[in-house]
Protein backbone atom coordinates (compact mmCIF):
# COMPACT_ATOMS: atom_id res chain seq x y z
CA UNK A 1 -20.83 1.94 1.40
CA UNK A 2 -23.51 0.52 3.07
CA UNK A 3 -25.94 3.03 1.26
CA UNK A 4 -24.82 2.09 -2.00
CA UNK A 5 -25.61 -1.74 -0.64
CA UNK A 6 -29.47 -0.53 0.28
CA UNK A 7 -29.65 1.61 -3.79
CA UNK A 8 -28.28 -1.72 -5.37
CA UNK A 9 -30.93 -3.86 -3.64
CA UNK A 10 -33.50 -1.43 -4.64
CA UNK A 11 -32.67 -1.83 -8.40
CA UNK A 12 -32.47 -5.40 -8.09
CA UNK A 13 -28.97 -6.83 -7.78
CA UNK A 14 -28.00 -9.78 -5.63
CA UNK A 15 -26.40 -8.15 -2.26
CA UNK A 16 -24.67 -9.18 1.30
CA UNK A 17 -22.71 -8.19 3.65
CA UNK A 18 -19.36 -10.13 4.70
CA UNK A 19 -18.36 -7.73 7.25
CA UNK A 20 -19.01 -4.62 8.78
CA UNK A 21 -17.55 -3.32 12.03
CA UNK A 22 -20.30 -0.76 13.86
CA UNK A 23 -18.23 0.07 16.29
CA UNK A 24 -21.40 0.66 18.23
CA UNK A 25 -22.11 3.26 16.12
CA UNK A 26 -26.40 3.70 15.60
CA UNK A 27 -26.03 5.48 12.23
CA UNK A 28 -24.03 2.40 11.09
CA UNK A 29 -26.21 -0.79 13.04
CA UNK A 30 -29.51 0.97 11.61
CA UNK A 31 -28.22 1.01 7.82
CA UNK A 32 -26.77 -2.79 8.60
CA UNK A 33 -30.36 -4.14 10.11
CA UNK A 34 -32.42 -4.81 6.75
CA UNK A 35 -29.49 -6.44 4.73
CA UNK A 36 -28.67 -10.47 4.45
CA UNK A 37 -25.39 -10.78 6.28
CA UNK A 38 -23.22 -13.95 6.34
CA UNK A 39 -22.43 -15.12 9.69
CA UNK A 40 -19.06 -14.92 10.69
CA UNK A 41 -16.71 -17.56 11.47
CA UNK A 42 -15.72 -18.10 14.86
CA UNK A 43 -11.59 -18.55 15.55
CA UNK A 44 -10.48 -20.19 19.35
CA UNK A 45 -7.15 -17.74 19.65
CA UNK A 46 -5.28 -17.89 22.80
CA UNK A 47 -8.76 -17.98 25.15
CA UNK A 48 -10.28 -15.49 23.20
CA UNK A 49 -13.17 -16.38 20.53
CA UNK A 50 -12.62 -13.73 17.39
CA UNK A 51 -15.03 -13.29 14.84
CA UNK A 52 -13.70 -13.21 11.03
CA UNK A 53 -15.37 -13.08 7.83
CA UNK A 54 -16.25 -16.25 6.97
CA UNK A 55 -14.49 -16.63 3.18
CA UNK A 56 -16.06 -20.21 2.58
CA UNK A 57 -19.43 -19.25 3.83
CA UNK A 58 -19.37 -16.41 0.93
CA UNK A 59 -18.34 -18.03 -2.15
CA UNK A 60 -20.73 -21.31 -1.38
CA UNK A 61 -23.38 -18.13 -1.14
CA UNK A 62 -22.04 -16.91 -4.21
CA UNK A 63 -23.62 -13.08 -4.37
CA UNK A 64 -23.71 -10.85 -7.16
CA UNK A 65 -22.17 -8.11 -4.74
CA UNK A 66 -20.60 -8.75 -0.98
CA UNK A 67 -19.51 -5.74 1.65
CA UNK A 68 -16.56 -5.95 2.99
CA UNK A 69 -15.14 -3.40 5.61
CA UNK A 70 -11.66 -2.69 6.90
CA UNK A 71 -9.60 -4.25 4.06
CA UNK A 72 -6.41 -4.14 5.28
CA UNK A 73 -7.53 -5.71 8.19
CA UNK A 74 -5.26 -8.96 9.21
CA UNK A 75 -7.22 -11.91 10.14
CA UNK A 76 -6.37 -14.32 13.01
CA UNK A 77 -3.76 -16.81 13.31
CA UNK A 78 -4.82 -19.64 11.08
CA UNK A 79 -6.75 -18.41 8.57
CA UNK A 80 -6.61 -19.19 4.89
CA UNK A 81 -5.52 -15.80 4.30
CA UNK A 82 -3.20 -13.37 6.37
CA UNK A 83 -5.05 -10.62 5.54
CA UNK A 84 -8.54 -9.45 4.48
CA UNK A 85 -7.59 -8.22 1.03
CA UNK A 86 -6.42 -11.43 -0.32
CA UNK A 87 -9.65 -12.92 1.02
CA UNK A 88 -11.13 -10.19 -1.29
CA UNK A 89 -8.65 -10.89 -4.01
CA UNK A 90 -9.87 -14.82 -3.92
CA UNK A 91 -13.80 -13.38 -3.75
CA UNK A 92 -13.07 -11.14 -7.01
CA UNK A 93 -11.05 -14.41 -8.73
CA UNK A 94 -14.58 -16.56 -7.91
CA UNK A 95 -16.09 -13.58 -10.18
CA UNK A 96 -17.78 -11.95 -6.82
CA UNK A 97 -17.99 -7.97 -7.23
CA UNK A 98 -16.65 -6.88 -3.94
CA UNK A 99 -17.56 -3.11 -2.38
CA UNK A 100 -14.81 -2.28 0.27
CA UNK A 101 -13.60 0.31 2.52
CA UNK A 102 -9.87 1.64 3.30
CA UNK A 103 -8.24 4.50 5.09
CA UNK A 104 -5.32 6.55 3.37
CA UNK A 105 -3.16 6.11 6.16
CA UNK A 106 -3.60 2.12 5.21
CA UNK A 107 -1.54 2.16 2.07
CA UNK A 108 1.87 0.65 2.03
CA UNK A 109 3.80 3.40 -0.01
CA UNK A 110 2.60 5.61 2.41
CA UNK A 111 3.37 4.46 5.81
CA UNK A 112 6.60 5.81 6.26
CA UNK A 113 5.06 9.43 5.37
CA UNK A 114 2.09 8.65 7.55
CA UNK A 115 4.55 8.67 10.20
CA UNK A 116 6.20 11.42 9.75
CA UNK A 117 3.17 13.61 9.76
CA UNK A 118 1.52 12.30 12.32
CA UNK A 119 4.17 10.34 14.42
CA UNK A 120 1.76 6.91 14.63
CA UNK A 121 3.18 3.96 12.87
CA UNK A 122 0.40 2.25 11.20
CA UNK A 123 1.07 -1.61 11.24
CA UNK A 124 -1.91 -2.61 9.30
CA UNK A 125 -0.78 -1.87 5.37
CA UNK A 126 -2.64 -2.64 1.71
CA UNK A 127 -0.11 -2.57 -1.16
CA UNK A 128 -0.90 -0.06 -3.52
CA UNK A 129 -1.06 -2.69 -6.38
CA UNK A 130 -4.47 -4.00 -5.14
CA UNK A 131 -5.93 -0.77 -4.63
CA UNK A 132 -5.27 0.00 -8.33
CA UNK A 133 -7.06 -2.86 -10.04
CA UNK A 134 -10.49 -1.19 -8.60
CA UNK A 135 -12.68 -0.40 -11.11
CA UNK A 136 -13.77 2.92 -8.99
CA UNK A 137 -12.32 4.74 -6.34
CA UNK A 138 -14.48 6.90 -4.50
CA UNK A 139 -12.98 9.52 -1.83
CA UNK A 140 -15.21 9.70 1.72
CA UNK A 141 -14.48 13.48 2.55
CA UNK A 142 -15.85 15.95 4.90
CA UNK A 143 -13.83 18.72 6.57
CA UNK A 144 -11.77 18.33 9.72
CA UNK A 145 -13.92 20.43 12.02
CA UNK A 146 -17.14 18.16 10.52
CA UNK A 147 -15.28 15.34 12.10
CA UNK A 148 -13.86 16.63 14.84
CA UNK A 149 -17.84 17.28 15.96
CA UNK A 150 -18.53 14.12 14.86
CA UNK A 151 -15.79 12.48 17.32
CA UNK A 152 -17.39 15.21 20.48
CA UNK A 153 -21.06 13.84 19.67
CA UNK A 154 -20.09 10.28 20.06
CA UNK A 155 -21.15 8.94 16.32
CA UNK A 156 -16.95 7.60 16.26
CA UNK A 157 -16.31 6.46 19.72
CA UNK A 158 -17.62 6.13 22.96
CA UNK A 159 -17.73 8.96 25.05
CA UNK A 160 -14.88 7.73 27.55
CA UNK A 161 -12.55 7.84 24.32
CA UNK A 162 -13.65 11.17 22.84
CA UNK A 163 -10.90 13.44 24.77
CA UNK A 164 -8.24 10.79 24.51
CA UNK A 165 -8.90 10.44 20.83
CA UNK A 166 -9.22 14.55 20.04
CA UNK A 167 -5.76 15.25 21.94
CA UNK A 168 -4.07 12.20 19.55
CA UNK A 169 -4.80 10.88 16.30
CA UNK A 170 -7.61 13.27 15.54
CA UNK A 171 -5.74 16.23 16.24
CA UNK A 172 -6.71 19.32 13.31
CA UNK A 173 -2.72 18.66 11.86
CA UNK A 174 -2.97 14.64 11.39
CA UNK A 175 -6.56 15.43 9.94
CA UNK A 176 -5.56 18.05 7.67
CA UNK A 177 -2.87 16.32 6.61
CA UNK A 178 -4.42 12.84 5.95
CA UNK A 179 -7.21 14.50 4.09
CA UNK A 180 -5.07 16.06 1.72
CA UNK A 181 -2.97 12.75 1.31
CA UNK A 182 -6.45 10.88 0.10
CA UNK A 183 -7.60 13.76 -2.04
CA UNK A 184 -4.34 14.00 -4.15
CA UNK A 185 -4.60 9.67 -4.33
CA UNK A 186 -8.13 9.55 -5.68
CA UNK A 187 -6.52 12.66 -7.92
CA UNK A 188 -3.86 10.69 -9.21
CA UNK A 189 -5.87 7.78 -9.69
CA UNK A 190 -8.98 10.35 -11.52
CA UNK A 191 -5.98 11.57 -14.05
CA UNK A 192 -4.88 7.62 -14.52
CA UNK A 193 -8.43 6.93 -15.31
CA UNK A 194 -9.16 9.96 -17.62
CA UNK A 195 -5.80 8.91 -19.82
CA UNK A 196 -7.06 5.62 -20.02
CA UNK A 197 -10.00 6.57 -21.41
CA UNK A 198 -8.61 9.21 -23.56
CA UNK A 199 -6.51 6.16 -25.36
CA UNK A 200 -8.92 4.04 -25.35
CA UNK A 201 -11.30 6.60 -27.66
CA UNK A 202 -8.15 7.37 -29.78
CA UNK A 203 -7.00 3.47 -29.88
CA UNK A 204 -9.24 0.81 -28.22
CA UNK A 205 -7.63 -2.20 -26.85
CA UNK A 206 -4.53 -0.25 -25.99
CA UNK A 207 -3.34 1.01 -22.69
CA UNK A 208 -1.47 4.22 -21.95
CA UNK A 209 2.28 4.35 -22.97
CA UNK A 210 4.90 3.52 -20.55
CA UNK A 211 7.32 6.93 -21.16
CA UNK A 212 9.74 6.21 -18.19
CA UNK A 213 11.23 3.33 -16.57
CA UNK A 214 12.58 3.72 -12.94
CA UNK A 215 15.00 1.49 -11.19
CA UNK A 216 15.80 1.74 -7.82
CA UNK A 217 18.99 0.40 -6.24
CA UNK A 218 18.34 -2.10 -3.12
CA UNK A 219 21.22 -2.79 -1.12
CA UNK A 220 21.49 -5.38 1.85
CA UNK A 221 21.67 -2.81 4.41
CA UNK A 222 18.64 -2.38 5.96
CA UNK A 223 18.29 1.11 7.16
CA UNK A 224 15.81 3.25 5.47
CA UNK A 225 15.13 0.47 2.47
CA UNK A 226 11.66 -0.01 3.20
CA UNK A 227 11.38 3.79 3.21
CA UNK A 228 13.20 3.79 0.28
CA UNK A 229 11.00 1.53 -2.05
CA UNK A 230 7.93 3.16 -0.19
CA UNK A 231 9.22 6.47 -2.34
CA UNK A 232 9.95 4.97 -5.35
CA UNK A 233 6.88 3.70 -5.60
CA UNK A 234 5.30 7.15 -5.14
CA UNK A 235 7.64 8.52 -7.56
CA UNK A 236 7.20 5.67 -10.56
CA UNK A 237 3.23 6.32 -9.46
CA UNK A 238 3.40 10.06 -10.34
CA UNK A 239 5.34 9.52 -13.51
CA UNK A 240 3.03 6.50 -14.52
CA UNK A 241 6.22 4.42 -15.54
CA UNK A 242 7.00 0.85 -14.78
CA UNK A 243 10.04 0.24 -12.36
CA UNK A 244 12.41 -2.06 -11.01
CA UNK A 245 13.94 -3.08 -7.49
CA UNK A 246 17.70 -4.11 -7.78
CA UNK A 247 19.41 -5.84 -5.85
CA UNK A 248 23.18 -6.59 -6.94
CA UNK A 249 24.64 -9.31 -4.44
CA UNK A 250 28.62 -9.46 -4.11
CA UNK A 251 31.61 -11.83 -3.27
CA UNK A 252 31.80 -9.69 0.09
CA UNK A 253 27.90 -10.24 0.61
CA UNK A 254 26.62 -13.36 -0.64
CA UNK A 255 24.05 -14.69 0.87
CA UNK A 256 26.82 -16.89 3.28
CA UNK A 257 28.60 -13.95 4.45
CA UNK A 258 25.60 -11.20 5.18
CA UNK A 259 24.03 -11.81 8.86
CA UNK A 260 21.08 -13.51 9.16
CA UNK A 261 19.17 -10.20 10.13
CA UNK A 262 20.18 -8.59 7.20
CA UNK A 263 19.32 -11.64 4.72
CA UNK A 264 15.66 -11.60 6.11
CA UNK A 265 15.04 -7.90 6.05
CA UNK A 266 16.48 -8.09 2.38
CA UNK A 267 13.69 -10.79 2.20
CA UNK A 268 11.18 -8.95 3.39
CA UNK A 269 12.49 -5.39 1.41
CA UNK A 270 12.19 -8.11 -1.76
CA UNK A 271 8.76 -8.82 -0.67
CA UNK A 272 7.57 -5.46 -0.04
CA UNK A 273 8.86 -4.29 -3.35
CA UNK A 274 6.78 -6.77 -5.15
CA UNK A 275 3.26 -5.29 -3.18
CA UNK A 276 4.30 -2.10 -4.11
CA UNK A 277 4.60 -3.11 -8.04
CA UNK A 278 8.07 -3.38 -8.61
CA UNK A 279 9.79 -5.99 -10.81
CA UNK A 280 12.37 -7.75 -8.55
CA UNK A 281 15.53 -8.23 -9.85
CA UNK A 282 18.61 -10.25 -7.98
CA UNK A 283 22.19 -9.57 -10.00
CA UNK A 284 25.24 -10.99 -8.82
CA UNK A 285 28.65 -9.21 -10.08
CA UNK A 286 32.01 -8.01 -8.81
CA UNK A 287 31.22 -4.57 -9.26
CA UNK A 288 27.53 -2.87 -7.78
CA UNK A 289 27.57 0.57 -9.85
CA UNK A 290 28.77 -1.29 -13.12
CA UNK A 291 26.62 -3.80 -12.78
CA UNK A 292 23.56 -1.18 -11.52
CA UNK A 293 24.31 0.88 -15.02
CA UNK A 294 24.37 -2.29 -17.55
CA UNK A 295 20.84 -3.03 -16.64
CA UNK A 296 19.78 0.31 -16.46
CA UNK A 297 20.86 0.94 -20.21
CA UNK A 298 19.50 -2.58 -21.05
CA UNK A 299 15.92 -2.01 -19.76
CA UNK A 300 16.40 1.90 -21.20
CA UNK A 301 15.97 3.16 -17.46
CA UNK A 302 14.95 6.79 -17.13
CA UNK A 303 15.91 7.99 -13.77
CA UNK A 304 17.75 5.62 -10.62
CA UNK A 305 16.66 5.71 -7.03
CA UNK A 306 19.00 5.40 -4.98
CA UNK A 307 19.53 6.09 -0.88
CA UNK A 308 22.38 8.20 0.34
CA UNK A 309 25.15 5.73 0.84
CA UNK A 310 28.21 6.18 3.09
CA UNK A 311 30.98 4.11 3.71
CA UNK A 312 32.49 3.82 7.56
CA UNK A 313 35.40 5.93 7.79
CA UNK A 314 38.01 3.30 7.10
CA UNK A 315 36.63 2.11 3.76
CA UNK A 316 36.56 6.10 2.82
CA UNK A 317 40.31 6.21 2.77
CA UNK A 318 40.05 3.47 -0.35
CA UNK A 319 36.70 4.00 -2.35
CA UNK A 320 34.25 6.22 -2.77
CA UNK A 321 30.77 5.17 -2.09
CA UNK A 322 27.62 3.88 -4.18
CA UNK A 323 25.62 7.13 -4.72
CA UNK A 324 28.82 8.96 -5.21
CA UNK A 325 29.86 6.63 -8.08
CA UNK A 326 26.56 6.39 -9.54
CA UNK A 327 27.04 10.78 -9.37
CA UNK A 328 30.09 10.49 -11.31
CA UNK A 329 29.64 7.58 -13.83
CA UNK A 330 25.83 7.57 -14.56
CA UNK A 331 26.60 10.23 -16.62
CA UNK A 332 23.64 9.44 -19.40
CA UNK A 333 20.81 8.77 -16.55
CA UNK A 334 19.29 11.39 -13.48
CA UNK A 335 19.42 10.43 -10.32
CA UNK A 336 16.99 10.83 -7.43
CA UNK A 337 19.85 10.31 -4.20
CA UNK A 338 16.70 9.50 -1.15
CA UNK A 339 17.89 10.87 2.40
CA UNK A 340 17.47 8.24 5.14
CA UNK A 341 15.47 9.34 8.18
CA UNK A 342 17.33 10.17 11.25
């Protein structure tokens, strides 16, 4: 990144940095030293002084180009912004060109998968829907070993943290694994470009058809949802379709009756679908599956999402549950049932 800033003030364009982190690393404080940087903004937080980029001091600037590291970074208590890429969302909006950096493991329809493979919850997150107005994705790839001797000659962290660091996160499996998670993204995204351009050669001004639709059923339960819309996403992603979070509220849990744990995590389920690119939808009806299956045949759905459903064992003696129903009366739709983690 921050060679691409030195090439692009070579050939004349208009370039700063807003942030970088060195980490103490040389390589990276020698390749910062000859470009402008805005100072950043200093936040009073709890005794502490932290440093942020300094959004204001930027747009009065008013670059051509601006660096801006870590973007799913969250920014302190206070801040315009609660995290860095809406600062960078604002910078783009003020017609800024913005050059940023992000980790795989960052991404929001990933986190739950993240986890699995490498059993470290990631808590900073970027929805997927920002990363895919870029107009370029580039992937930053070198082999795990190349890394791994990276970490041991102390160009990543300092040398207290190297054995710590090689026994943990940058053990060969979470590597391995996380490379091959960003090399199939910037695939994905490489095949969404090339169809782009294909239609646009064929018919210019015209995007790629939407061929499937995918809805996925969001119930007030909060188990596994967030896991749930986290693989919806991935699957409308690999199918390049549009889809739709559902939420059917009723009589038995309006918004009076469900706990007030449940009601926010539905909030924040509603929420997440939304970053992820989903088109919320709130239904209220006697009936979940019937009401589920009239929208799916009004918005011509092509395949439901939903999570294994089971109701406790009294309940069992008197209906049958969601995702069985859905089984037996979706008869004109497939069905993608999602298991929830143990």
């Amino acid at each position: 990144m921050l060679q691409e800033a030195h090439q692009l003030r070579k050939e004349g364009h208009d370039v700063v940095i807003g942030v970088i982190e060195t980490h103490g690393r040389a390589e990276t404080a020698e390749l910062v030293r000859d470009l402008e940087m805005v100072a950043l903004r200093e936040v009073p937080y709890r005794g502490v002084v932290l440093k942020e980029m300094d959004l204001d001091a930027i747009l009065k600037r008013a670059p051509e180009i601006v660096i801006v590291d870590e973007l799913a970074h969250s920014n302190a208590p206070g801040s315009r912004h609660n995290k860095r890429y809406q600062d960078v969302e604002e910078l783009l909006n003020a017609g800024i060109n913005v050059i940023t950096a992000v980790n795989v493991q960052h991404l929001e329809s990933l986190n739950q998968l993240v986890k699995r493979l490498t059993g470290i919850e990631v808590q900073e997150t970027l929805p997927d829907t920002f990363l895919s107005r870029a107009d370029q994705v580039v992937t930053v790839d070198i082999s795990v070993e190349e890394l791994r001797e990276r970490l041991r000659d102390g160009k990543i962290y300092p040398p207290d943290r190297v054995e710590a660091a090689l026994r943990n996160f940058f053990k060969p499996s979470n590597l391995g694994a996380l490379r091959e998670l960003a090399l199939r993204e910037v695939a994905r995204d490489q095949s969404r470009q090339r169809e782009g351009l294909e239609m646009a050669k064929r018919e210019p001004g015209r995007r790629p058809a939407v061929s499937q639709r995918v809805m996925v059923c969001l119930s007030s339960n909060p188990e596994g949802s967030d896991d749930l819309l986290r693989k919806a996403s991935r699957i409308a992603t690999q199918l390049n379709a549009d889809w739709y979070s559902v939420h059917v509220e009723t009589p038995g849990e309006s918004v009076q009756k469900i706990s007030t744990g449940d009601f926010r995590a539905l909030l924040d389920n509603i929420s997440l679908a939304g970053d992820l690119g989903a088109e919320v939808v709130w239904l209220k009806a006697n009936d979940v599956v019937k009401a589920l299956l009239e929208f799916a045949r009004d918005k011509n759905i092509t395949l439901i999402v939903a999570g294994r459903t089971e109701p406790v064992w009294w309940k069992r003696l008197f209906r049958r549950s969601v995702s069985s129903r859905l089984i037996s009366e979706a008869k004109d739709f497939d069905i993608q049932l999602v298991a929830h983690d143990a």
